[in-house]
PDB file of N, CA and C in Angstrom:
ATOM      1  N   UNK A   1      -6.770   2.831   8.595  1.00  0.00           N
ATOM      2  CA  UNK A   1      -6.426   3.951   9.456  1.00  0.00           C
ATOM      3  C   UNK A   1      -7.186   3.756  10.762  1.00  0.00           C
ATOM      4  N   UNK A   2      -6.559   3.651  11.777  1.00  0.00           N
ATOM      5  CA  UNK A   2      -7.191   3.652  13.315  1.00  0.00           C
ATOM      6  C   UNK A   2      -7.198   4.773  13.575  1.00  0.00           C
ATOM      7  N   UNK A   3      -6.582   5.626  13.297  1.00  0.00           N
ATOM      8  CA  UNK A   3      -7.082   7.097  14.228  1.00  0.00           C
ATOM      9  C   UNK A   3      -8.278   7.500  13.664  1.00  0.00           C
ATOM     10  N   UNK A   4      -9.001   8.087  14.672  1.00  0.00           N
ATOM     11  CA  UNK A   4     -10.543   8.240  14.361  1.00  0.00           C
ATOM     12  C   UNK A   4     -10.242   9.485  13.532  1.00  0.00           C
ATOM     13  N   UNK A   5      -9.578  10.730  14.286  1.00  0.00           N
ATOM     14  CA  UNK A   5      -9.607  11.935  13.848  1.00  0.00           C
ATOM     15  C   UNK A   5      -8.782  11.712  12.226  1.00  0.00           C
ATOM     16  N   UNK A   6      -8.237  10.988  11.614  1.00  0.00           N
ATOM     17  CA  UNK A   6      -7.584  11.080  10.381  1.00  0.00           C
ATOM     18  C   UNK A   6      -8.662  10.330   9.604  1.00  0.00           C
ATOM     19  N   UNK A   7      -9.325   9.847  10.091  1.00  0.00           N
ATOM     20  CA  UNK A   7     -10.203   8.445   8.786  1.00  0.00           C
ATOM     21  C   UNK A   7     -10.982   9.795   8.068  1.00  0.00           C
ATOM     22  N   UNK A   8     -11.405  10.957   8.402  1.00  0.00           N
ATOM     23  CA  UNK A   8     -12.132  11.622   6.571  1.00  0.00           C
ATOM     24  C   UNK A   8     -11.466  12.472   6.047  1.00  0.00           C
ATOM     25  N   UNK A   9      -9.669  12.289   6.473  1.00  0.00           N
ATOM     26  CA  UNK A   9      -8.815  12.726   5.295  1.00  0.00           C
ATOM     27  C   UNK A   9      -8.001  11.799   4.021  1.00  0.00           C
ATOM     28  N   UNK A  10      -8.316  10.284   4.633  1.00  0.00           N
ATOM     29  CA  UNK A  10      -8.012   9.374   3.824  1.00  0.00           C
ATOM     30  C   UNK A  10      -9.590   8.620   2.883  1.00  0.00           C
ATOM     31  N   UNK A  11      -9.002   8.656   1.861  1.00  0.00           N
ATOM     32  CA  UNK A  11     -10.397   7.943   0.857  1.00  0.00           C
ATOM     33  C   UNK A  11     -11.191   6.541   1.818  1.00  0.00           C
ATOM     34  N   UNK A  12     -11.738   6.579   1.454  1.00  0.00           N
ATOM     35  CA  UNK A  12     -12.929   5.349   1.493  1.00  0.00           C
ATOM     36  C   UNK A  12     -12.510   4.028   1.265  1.00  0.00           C
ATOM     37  N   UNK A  13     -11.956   4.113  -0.284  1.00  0.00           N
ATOM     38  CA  UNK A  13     -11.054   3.461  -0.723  1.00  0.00           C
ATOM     39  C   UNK A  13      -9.424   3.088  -0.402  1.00  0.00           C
ATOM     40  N   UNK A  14      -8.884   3.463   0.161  1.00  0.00           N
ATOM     41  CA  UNK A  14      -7.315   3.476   0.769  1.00  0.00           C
ATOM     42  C   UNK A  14      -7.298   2.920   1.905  1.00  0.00           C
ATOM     43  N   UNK A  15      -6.110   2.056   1.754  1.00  0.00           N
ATOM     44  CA  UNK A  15      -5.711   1.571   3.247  1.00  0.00           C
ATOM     45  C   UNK A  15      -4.830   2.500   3.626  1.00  0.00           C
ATOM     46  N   UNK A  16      -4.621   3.014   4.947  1.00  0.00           N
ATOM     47  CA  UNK A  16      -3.412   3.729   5.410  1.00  0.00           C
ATOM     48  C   UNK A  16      -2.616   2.617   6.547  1.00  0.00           C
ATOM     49  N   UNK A  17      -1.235   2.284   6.708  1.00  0.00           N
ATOM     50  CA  UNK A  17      -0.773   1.854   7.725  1.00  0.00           C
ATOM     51  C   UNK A  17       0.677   2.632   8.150  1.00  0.00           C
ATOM     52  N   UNK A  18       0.856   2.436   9.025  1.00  0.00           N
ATOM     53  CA  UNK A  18       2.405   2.883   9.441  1.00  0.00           C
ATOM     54  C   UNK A  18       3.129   1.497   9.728  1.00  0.00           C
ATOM     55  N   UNK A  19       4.745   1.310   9.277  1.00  0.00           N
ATOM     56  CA  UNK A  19       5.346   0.906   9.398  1.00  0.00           C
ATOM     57  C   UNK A  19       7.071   1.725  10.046  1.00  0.00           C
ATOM     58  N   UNK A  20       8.040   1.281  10.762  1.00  0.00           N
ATOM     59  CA  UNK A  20       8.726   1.725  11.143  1.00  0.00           C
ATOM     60  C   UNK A  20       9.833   2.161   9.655  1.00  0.00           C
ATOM     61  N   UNK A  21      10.913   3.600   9.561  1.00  0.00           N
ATOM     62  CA  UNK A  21      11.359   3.605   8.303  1.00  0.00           C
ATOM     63  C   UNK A  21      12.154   2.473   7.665  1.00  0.00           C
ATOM     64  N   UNK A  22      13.138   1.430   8.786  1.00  0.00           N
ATOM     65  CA  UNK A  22      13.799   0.774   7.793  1.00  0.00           C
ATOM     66  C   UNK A  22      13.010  -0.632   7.197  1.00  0.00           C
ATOM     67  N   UNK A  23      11.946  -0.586   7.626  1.00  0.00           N
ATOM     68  CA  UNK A  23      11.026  -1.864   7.294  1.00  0.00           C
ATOM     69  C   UNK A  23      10.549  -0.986   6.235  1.00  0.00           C
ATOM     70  N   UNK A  24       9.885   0.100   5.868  1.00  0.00           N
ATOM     71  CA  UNK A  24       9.553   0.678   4.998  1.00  0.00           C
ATOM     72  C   UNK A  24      10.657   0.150   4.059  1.00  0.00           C
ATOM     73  N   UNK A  25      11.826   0.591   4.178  1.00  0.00           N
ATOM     74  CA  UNK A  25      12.770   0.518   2.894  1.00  0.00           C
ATOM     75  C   UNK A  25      13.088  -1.110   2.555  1.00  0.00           C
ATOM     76  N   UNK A  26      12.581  -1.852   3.281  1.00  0.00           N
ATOM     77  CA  UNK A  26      13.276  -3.564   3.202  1.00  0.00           C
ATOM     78  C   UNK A  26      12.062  -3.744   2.278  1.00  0.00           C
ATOM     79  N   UNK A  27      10.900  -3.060   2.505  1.00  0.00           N
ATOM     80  CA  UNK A  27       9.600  -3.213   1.562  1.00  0.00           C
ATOM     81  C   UNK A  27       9.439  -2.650   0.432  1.00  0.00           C
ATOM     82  N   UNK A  28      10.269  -1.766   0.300  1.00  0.00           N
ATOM     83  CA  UNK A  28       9.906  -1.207  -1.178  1.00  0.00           C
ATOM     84  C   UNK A  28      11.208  -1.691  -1.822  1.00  0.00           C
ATOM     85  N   UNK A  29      12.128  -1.821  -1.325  1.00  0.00           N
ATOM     86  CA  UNK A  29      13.170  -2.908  -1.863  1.00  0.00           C
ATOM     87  C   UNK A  29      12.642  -4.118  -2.529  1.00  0.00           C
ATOM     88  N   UNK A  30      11.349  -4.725  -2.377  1.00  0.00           N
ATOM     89  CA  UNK A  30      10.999  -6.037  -2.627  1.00  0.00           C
ATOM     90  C   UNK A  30       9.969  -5.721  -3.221  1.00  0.00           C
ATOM     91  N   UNK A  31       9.692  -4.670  -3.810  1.00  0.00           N
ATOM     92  CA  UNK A  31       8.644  -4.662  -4.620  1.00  0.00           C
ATOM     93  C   UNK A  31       8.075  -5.541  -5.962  1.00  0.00           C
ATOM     94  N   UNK A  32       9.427  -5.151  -6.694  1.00  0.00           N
ATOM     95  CA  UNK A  32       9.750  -5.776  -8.020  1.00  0.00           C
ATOM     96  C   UNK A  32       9.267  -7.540  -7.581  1.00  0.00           C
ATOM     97  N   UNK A  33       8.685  -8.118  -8.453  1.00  0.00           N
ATOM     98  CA  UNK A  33       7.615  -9.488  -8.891  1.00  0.00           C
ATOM     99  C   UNK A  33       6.850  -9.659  -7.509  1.00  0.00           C
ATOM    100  N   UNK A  34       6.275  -8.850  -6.957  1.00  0.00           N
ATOM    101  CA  UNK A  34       5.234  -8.757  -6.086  1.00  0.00           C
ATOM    102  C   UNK A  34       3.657  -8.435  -6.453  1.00  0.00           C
ATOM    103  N   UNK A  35       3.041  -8.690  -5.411  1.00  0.00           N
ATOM    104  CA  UNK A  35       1.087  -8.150  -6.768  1.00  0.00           C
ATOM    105  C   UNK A  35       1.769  -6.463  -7.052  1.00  0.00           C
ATOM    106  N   UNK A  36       2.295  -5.552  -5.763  1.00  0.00           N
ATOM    107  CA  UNK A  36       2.260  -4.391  -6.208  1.00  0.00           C
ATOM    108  C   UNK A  36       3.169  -4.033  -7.407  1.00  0.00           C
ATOM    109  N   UNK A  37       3.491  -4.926  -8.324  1.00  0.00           N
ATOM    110  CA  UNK A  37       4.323  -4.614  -9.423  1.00  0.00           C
ATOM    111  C   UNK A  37       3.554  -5.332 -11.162  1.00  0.00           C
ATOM    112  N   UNK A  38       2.003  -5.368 -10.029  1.00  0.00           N
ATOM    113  CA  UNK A  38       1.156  -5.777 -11.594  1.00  0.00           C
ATOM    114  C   UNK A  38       0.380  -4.667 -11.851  1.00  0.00           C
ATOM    115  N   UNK A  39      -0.103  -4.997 -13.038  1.00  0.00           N
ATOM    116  CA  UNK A  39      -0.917  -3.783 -13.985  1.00  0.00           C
ATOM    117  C   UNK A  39      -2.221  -4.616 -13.683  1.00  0.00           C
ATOM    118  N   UNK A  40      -3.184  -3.563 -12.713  1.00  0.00           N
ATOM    119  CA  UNK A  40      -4.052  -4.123 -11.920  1.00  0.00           C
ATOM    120  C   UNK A  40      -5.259  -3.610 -13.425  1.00  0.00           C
ATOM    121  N   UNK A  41      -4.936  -2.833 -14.619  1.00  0.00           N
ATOM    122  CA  UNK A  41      -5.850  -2.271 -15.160  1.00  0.00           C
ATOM    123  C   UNK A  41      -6.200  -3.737 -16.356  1.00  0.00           C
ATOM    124  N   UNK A  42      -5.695  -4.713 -16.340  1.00  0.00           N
ATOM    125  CA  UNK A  42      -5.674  -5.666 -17.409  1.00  0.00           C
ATOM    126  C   UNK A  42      -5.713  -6.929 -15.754  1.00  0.00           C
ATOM    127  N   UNK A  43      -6.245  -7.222 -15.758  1.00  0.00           N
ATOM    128  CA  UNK A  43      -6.704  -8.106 -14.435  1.00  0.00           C
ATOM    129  C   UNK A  43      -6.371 -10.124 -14.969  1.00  0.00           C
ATOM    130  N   UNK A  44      -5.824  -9.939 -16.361  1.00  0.00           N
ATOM    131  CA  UNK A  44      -5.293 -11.193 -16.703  1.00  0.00           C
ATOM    132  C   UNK A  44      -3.984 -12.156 -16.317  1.00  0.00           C
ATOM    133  N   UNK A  45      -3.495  -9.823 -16.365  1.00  0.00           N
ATOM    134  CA  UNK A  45      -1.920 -10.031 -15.747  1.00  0.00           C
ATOM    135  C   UNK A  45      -1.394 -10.507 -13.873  1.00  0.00           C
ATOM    136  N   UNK A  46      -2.747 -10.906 -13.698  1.00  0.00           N
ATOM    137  CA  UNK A  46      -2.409 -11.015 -12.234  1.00  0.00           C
ATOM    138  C   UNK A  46      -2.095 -12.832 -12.325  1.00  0.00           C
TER     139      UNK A  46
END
């Protein structure tokens, strides 16, 4: 997060970014066999 005034409503932990909406949707379109489609809680499966 670059905006100063938003960084102590987002965690510590979290990235925030903006992307424009239809790049948003070309991205979550492509989720499926990406890291964001592993089970980060078993760290074998990566």
């Amino acid at each position: 997060m670059f905006d100063i005034m938003c960084r102590n409503f987002i965690p510590e932990d979290m990235v925030a970014f903006s992307v424009p909406s239809n790049r948003f949707i070309e991205m979550a379109n492509n989720i499926e066999g990406s890291f964001l489609d592993k089970n980060f809680k078993n760290l074998t499966s990566l």
